[in-house]
C-alpha atoms as a PDB file:
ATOM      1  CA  UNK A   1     -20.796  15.368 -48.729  1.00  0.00           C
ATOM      2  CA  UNK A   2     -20.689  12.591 -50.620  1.00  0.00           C
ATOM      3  CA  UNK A   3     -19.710  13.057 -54.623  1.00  0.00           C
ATOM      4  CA  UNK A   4     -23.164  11.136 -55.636  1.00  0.00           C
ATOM      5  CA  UNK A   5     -24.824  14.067 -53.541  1.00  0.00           C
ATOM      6  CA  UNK A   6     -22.986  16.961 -55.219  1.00  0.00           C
ATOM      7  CA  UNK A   7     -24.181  15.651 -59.327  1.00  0.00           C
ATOM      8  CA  UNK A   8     -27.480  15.042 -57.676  1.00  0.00           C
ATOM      9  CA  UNK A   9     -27.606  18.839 -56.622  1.00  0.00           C
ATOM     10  CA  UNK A  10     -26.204  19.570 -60.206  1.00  0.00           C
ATOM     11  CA  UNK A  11     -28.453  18.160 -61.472  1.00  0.00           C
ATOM     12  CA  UNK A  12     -31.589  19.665 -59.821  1.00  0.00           C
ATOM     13  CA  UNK A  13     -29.906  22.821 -60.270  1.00  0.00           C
ATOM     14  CA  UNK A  14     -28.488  22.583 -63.856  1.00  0.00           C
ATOM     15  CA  UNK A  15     -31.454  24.432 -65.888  1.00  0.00           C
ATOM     16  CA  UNK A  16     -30.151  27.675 -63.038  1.00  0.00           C
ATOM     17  CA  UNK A  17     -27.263  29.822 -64.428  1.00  0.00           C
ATOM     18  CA  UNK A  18     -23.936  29.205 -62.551  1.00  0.00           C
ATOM     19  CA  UNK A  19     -24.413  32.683 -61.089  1.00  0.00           C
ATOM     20  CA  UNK A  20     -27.748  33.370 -59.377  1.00  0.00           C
ATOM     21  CA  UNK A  21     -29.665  36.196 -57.751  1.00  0.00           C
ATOM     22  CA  UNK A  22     -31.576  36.966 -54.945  1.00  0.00           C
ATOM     23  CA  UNK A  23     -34.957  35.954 -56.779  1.00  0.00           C
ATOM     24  CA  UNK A  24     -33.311  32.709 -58.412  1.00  0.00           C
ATOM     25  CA  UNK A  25     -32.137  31.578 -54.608  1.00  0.00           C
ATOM     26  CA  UNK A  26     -35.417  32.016 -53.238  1.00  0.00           C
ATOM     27  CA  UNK A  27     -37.329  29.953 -56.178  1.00  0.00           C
ATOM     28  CA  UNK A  28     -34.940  27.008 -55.787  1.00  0.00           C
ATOM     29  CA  UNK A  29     -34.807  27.438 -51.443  1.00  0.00           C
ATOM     30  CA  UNK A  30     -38.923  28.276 -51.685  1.00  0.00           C
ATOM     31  CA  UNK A  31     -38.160  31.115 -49.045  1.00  0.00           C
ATOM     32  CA  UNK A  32     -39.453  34.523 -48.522  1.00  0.00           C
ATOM     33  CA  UNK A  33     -37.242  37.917 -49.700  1.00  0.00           C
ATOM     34  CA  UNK A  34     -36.691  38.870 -46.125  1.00  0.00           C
ATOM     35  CA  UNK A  35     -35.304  35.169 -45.145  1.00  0.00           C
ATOM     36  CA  UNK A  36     -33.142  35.405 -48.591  1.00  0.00           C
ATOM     37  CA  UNK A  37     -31.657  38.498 -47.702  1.00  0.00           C
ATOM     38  CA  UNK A  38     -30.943  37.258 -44.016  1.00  0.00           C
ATOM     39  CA  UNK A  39     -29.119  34.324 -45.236  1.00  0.00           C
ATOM     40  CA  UNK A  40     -26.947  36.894 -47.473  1.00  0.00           C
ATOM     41  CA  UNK A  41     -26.303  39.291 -44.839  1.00  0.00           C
ATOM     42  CA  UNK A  42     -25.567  36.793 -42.026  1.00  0.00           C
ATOM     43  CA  UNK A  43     -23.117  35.218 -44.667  1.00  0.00           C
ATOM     44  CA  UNK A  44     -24.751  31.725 -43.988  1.00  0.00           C
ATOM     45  CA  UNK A  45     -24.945  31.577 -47.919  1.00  0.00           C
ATOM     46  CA  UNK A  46     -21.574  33.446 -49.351  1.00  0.00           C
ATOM     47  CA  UNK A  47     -22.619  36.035 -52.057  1.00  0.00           C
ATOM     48  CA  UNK A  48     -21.480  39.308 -53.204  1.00  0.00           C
ATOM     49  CA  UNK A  49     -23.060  42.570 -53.427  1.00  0.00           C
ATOM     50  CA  UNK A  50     -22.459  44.349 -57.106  1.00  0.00           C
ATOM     51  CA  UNK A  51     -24.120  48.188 -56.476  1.00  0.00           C
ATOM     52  CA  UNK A  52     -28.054  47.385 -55.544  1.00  0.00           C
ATOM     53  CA  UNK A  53     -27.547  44.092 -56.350  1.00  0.00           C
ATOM     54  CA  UNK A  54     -26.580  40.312 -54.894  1.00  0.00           C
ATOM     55  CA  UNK A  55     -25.131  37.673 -56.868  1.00  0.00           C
ATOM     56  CA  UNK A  56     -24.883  34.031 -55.292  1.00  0.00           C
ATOM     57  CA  UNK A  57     -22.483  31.297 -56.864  1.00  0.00           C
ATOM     58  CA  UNK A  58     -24.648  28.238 -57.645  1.00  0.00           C
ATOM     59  CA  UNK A  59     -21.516  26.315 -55.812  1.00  0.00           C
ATOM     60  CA  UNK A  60     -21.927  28.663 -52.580  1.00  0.00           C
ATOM     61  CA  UNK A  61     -25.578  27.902 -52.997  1.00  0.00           C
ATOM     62  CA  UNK A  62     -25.466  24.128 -52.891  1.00  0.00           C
ATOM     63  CA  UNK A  63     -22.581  24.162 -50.081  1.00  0.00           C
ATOM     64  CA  UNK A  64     -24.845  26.180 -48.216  1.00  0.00           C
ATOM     65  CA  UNK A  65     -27.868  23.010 -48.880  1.00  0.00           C
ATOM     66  CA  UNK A  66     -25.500  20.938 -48.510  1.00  0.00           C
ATOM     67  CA  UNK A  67     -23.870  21.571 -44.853  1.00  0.00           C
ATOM     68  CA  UNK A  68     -24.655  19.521 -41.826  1.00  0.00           C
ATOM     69  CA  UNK A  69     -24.807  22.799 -39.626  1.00  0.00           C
ATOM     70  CA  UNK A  70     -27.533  24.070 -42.093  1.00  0.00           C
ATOM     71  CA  UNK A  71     -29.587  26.339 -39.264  1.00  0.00           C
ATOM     72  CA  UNK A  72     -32.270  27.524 -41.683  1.00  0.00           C
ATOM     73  CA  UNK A  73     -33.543  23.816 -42.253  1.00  0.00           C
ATOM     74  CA  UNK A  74     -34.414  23.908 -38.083  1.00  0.00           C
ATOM     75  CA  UNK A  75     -36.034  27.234 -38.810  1.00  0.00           C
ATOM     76  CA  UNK A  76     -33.233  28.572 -37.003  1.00  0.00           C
ATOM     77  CA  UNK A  77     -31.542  31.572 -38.858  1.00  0.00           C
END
């Protein structure tokens, strides 16, 4: 990851609060609720769960577009 790459995805990302939820992530990844939640609960994307509710870093949330070994961009999750 290159640090051109990283203030790109700031960028993009910077009219999203730094901490996001569940329906945030899937605007910005264009995903379904049941993929979201899959990518939380297999910890592909690192969150935490507050009572009923997720919250996602933006940081964990642009590592997670970020890495190489990204299996949800094969369709692979």
């Amino acid at each position: 990851m290159t640090e051109n790459s990283l203030v790109n995805e700031k960028s993009i990302l910077s009219n999203y609060p730094d901490v996001l939820n569940v329906e945030q992530v899937r605007e910005i990844l264009g995903i379904g609720r049941n993929l979201a939640y899959q990518l939380l609960l297999t910890k592909q994307i690192s969150a935490k769960k507050l009572g009923h509710n997720w919250i996602i870093a933006k940081s964990n949330l642009i590592k997670f577009i970020l890495s190489e070994d990204n299996n949800a961009r094969n369709g692979n999750v």
